[in-house]
PDB file of N, CA and C in Angstrom:
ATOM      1  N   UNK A   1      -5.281  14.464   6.011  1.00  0.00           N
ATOM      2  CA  UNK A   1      -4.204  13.499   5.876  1.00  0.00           C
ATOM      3  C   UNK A   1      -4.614  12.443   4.846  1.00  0.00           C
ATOM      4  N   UNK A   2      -3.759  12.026   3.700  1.00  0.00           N
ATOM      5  CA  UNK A   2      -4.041  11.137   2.903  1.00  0.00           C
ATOM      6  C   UNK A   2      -3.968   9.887   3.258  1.00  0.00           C
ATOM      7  N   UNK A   3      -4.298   8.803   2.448  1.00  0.00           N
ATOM      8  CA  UNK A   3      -4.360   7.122   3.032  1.00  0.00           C
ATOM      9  C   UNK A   3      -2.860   7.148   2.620  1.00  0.00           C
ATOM     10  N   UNK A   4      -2.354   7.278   2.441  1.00  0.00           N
ATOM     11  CA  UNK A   4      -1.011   6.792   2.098  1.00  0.00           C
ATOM     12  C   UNK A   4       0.192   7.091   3.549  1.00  0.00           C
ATOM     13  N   UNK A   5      -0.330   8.443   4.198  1.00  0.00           N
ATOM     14  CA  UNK A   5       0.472   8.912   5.882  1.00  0.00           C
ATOM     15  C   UNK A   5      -0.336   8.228   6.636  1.00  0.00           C
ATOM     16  N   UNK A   6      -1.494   7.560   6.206  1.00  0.00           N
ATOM     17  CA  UNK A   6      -2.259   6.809   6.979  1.00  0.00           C
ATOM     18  C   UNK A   6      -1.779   5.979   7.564  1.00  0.00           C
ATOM     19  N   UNK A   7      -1.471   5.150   6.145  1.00  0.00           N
ATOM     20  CA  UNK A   7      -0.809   3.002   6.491  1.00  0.00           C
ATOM     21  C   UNK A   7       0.373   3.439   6.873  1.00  0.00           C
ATOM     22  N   UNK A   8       0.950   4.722   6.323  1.00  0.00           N
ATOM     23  CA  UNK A   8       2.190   4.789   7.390  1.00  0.00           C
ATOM     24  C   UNK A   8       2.441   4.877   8.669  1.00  0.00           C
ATOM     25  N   UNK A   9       1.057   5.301   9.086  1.00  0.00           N
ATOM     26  CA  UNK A   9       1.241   5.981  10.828  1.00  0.00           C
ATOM     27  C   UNK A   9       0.870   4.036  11.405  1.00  0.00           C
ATOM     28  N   UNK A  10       0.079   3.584  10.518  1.00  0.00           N
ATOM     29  CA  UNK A  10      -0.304   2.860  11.134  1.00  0.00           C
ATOM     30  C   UNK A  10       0.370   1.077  10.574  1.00  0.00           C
ATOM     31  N   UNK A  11       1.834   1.146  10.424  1.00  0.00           N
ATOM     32  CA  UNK A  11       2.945   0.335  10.166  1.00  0.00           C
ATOM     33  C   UNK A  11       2.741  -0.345   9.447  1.00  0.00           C
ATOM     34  N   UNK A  12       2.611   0.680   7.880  1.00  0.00           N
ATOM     35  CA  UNK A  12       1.951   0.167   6.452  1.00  0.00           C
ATOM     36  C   UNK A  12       3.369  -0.796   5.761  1.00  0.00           C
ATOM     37  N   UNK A  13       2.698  -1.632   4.948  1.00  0.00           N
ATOM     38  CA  UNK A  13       3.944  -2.394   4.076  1.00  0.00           C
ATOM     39  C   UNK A  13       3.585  -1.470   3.391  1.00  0.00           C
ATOM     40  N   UNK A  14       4.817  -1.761   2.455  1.00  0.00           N
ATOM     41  CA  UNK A  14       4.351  -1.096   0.716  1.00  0.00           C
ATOM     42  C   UNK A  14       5.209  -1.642  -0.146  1.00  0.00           C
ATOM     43  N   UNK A  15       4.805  -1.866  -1.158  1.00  0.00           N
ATOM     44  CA  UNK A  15       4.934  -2.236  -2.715  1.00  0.00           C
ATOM     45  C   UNK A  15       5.166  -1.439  -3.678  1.00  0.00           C
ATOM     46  N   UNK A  16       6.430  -1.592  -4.657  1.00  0.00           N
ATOM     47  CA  UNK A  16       5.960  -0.471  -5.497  1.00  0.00           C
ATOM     48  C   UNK A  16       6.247  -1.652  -6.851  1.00  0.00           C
ATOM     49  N   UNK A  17       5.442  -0.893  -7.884  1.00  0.00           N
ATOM     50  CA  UNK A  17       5.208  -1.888  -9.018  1.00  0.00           C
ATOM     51  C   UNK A  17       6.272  -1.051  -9.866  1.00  0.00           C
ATOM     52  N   UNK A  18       6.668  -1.561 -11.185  1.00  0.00           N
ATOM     53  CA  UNK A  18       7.992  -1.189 -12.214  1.00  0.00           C
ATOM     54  C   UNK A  18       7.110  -0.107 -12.587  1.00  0.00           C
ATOM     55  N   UNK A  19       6.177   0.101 -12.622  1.00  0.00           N
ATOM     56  CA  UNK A  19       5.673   1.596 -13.792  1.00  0.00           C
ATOM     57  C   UNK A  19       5.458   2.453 -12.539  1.00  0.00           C
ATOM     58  N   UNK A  20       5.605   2.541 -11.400  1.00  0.00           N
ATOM     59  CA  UNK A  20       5.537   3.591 -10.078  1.00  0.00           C
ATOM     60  C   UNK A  20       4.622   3.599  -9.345  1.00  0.00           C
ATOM     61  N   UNK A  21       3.346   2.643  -9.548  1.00  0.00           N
ATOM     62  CA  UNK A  21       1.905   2.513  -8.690  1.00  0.00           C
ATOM     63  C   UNK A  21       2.632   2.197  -7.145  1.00  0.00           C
ATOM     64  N   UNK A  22       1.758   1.590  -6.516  1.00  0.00           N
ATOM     65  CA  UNK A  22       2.601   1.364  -5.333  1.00  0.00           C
ATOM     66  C   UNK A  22       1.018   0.735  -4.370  1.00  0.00           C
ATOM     67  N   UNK A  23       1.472  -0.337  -3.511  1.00  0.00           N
ATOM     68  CA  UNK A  23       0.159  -0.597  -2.861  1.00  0.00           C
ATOM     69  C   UNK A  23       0.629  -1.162  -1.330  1.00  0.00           C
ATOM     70  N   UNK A  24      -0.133  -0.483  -0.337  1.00  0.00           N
ATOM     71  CA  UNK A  24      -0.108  -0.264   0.708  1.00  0.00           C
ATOM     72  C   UNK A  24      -0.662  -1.342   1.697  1.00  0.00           C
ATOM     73  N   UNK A  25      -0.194  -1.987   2.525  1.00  0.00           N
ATOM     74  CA  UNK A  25      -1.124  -2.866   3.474  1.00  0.00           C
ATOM     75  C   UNK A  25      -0.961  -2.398   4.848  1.00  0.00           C
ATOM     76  N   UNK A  26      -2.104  -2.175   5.385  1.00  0.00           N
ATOM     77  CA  UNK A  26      -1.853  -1.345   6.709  1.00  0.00           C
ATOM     78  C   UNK A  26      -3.257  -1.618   7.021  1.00  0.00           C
ATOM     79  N   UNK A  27      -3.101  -0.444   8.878  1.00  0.00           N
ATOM     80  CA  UNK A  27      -4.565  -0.961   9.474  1.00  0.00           C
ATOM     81  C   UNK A  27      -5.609   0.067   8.671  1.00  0.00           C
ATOM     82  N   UNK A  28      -7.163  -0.305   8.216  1.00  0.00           N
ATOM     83  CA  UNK A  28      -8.178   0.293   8.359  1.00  0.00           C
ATOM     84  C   UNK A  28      -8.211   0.893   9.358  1.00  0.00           C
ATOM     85  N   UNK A  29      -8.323   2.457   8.552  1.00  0.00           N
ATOM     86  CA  UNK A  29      -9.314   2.899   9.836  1.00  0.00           C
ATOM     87  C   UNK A  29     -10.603   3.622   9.620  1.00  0.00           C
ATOM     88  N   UNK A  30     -11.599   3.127   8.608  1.00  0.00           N
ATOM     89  CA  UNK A  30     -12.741   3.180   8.129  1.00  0.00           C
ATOM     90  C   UNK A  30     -13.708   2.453   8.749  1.00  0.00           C
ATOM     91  N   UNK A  31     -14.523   3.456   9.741  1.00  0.00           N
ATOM     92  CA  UNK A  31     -15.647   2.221  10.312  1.00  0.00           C
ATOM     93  C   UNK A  31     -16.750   1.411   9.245  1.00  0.00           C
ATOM     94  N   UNK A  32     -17.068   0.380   9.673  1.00  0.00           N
ATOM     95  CA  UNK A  32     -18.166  -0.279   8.936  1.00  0.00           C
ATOM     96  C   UNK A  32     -16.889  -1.648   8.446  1.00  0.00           C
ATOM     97  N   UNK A  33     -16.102  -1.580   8.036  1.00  0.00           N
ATOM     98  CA  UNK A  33     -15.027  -2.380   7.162  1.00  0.00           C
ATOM     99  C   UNK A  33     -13.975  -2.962   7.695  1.00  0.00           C
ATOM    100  N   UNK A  34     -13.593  -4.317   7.117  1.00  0.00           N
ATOM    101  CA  UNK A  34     -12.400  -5.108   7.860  1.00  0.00           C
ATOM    102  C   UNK A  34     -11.299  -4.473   8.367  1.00  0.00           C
ATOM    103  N   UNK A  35     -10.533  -4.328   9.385  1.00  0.00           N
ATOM    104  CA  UNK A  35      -9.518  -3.953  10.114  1.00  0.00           C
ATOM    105  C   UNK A  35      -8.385  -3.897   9.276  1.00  0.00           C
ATOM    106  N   UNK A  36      -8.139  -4.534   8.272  1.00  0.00           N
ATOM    107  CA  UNK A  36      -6.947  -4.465   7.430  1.00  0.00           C
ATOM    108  C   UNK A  36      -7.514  -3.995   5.773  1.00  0.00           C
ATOM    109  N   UNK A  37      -6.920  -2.913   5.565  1.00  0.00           N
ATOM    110  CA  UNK A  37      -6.806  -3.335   4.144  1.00  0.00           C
ATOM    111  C   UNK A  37      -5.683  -2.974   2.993  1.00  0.00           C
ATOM    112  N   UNK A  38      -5.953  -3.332   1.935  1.00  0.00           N
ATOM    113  CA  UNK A  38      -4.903  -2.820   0.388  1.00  0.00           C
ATOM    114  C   UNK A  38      -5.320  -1.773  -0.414  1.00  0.00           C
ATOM    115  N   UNK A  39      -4.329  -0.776  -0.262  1.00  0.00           N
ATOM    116  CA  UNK A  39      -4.935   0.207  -1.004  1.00  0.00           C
ATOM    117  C   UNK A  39      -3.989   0.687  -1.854  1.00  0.00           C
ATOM    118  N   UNK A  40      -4.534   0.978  -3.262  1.00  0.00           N
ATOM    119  CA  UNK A  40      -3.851   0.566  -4.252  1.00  0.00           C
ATOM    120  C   UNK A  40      -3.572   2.126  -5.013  1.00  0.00           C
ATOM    121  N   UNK A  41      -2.531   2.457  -5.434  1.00  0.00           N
ATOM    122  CA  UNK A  41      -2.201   3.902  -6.017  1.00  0.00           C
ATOM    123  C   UNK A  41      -1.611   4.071  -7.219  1.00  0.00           C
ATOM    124  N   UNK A  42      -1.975   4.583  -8.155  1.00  0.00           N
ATOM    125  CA  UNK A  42      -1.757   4.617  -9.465  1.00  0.00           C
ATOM    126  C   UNK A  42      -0.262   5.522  -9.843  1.00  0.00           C
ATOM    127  N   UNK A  43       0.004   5.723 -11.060  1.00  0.00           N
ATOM    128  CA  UNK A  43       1.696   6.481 -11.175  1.00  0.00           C
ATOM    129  C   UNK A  43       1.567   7.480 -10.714  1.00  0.00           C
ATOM    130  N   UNK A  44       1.250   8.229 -10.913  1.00  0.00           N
ATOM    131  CA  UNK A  44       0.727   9.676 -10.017  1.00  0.00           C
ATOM    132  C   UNK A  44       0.478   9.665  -8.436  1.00  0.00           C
ATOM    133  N   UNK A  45       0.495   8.607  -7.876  1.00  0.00           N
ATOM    134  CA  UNK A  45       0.144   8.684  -6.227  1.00  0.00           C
ATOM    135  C   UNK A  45      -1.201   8.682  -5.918  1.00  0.00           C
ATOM    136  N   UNK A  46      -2.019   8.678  -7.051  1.00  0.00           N
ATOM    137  CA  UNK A  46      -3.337   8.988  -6.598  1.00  0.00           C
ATOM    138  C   UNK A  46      -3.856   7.673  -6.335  1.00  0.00           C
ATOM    139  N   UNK A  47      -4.683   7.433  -5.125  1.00  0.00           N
ATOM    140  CA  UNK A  47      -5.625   6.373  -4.629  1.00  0.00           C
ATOM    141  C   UNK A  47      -6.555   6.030  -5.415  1.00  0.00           C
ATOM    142  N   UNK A  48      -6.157   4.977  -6.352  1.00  0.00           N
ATOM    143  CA  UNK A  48      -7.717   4.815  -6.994  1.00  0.00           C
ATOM    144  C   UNK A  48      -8.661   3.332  -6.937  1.00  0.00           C
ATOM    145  N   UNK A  49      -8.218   2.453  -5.435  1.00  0.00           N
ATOM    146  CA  UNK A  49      -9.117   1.181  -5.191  1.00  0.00           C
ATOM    147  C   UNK A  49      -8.504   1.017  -3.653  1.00  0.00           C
ATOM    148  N   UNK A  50      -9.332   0.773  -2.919  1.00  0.00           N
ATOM    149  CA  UNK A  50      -8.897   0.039  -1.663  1.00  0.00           C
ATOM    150  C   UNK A  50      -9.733  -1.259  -1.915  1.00  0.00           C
ATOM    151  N   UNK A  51      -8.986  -2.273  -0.824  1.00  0.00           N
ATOM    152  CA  UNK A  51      -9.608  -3.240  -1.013  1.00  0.00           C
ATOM    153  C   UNK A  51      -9.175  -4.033   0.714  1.00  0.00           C
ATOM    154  N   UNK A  52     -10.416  -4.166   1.917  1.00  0.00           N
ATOM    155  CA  UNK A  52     -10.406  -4.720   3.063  1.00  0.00           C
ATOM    156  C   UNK A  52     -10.199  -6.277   3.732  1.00  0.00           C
ATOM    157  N   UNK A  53      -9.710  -6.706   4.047  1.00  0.00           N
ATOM    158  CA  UNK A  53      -9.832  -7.893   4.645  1.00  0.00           C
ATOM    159  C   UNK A  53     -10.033  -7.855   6.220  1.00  0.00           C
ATOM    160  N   UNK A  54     -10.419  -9.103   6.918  1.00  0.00           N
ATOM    161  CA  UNK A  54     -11.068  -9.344   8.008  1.00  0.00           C
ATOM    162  C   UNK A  54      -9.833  -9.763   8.772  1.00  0.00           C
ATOM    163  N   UNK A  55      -8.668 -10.212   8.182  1.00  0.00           N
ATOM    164  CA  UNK A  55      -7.594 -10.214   9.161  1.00  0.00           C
ATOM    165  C   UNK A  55      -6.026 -10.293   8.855  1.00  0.00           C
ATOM    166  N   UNK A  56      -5.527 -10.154   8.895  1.00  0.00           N
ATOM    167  CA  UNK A  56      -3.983  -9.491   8.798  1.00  0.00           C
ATOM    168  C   UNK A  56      -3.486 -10.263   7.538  1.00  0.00           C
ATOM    169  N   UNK A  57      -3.629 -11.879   7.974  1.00  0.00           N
ATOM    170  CA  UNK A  57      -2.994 -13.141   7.174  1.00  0.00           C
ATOM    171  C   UNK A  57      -3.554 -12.768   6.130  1.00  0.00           C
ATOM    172  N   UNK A  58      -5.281 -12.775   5.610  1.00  0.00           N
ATOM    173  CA  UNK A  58      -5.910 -12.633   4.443  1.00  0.00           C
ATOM    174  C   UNK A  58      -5.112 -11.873   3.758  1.00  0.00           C
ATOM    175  N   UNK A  59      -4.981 -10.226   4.402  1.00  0.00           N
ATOM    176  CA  UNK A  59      -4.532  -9.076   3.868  1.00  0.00           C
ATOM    177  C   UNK A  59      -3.289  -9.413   2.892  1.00  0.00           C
ATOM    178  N   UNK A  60      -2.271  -9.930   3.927  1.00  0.00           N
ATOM    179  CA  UNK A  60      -0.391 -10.331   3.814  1.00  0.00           C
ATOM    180  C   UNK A  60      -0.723 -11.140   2.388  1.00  0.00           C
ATOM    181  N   UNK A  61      -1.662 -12.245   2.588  1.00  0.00           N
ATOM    182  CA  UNK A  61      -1.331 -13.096   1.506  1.00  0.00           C
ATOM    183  C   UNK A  61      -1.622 -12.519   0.136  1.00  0.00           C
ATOM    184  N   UNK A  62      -2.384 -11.430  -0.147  1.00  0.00           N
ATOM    185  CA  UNK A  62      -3.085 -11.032  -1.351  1.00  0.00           C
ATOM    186  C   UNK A  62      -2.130  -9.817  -1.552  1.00  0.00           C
ATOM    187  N   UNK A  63      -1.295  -9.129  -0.387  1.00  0.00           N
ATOM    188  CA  UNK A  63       0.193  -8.149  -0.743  1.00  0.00           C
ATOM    189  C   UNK A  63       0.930  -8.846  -1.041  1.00  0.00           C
ATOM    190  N   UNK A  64       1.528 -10.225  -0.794  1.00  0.00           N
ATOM    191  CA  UNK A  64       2.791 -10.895  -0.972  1.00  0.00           C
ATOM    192  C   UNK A  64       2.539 -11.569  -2.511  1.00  0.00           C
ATOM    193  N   UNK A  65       1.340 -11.877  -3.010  1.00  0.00           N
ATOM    194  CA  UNK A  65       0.842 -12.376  -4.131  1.00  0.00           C
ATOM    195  C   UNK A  65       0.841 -11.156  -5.236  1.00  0.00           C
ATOM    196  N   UNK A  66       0.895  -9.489  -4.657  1.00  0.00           N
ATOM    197  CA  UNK A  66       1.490  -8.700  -6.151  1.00  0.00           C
ATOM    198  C   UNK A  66       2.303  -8.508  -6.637  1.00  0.00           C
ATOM    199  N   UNK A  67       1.960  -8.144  -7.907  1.00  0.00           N
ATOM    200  CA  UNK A  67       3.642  -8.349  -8.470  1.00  0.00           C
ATOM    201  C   UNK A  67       4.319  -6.284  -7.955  1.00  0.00           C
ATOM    202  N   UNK A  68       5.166  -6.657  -7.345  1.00  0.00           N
ATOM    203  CA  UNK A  68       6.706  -5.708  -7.143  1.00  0.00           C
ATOM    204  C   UNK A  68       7.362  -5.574  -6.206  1.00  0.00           C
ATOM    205  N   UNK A  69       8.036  -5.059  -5.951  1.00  0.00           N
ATOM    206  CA  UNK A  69       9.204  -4.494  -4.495  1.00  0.00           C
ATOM    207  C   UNK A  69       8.655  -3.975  -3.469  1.00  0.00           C
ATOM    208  N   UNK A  70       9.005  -4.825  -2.119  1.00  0.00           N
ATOM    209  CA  UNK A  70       8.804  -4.411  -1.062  1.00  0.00           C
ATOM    210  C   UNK A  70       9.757  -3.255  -0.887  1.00  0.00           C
ATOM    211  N   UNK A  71       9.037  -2.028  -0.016  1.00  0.00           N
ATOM    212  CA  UNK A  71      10.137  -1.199   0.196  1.00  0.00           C
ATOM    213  C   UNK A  71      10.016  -0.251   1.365  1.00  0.00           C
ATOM    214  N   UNK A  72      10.728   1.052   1.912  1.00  0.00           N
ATOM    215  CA  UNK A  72      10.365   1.664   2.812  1.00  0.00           C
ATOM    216  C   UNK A  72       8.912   2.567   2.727  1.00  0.00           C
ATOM    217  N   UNK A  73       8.250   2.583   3.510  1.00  0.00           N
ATOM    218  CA  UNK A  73       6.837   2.854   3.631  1.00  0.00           C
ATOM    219  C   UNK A  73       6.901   4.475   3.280  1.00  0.00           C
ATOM    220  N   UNK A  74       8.070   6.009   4.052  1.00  0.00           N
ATOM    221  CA  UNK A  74       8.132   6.541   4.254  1.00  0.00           C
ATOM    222  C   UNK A  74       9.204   7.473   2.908  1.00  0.00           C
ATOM    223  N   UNK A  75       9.448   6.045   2.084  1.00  0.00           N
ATOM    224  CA  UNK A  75       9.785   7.008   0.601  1.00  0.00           C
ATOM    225  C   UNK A  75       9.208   8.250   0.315  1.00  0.00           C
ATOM    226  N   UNK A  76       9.810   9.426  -1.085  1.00  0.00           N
ATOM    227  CA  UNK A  76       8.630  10.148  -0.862  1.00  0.00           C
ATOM    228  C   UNK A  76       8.577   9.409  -2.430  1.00  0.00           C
ATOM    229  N   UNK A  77       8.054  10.147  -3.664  1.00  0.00           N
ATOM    230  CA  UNK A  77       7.059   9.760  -4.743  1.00  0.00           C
ATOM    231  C   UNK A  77       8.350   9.576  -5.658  1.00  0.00           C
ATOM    232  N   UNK A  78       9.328  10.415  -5.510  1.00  0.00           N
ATOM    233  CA  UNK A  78      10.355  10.322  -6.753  1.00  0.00           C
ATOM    234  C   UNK A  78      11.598   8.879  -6.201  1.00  0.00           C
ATOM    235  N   UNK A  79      11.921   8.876  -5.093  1.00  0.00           N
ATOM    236  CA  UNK A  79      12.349   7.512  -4.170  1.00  0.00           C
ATOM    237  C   UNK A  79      11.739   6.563  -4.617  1.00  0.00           C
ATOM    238  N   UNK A  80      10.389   6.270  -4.580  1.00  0.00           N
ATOM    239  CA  UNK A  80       9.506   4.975  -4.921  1.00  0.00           C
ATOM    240  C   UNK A  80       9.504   4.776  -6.448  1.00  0.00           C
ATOM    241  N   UNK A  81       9.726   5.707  -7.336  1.00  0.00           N
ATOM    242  CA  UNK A  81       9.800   5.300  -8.407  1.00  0.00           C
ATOM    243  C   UNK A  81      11.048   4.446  -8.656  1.00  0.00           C
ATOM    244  N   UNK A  82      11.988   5.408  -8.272  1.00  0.00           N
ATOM    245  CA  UNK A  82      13.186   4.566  -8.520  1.00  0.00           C
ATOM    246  C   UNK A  82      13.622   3.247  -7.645  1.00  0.00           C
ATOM    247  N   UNK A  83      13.045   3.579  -6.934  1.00  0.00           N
ATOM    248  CA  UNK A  83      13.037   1.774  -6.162  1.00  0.00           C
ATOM    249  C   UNK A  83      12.543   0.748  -6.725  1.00  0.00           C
ATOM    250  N   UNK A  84      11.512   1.008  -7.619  1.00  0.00           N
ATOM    251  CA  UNK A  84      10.676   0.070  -8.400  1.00  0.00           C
ATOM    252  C   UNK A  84      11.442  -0.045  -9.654  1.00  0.00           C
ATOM    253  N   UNK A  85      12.435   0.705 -10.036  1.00  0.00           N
ATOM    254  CA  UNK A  85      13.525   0.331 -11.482  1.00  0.00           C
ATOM    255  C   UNK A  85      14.186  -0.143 -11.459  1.00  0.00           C
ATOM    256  N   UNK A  86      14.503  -0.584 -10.502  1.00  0.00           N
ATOM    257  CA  UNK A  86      15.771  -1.284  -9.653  1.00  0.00           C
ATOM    258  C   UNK A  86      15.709  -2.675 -10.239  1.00  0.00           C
TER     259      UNK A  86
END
């Protein structure tokens, strides 16, 4: 299962940026690492940075601070693009 059905199972926001990246805030579930994190996906869908925080607020404030559209978590890849052209 990819991180992306991940933050979904586990009541991911998501973001999608105007060129189609898209970044995810949902629970960690990587032991060793903060309970929340951002994980960030390039035009292609591919995962290429996560990034953890220690608690929800940290997380929210550093998703609400990127730049693009909040949107449904459960888009599939061609949906999220066009949500982000909008």
């Amino acid at each position: 299962m990819n991180w992306y059905k991940k933050a979904q199972i586990n009541n991911g926001k998501v973001k999608y940026g105007p060129d189609g990246s898209f970044f995810i805030l949902g629970r960690n579930t990587k032991p060793g690492e903060g309970p929340w994190r951002i994980s960030y996906f390039d035009t292609n869908g591919k995962g290429y940075v996560h990034r953890d925080f220690p608690t929800y607020r940290d997380a929210l404030a550093i998703f609400n601070s990127t730049f693009g559209k909040e949107g449904e978590p459960d888009s599939n890849w061609e949906e999220a693009k066009e949500f982000a052209l909008v």
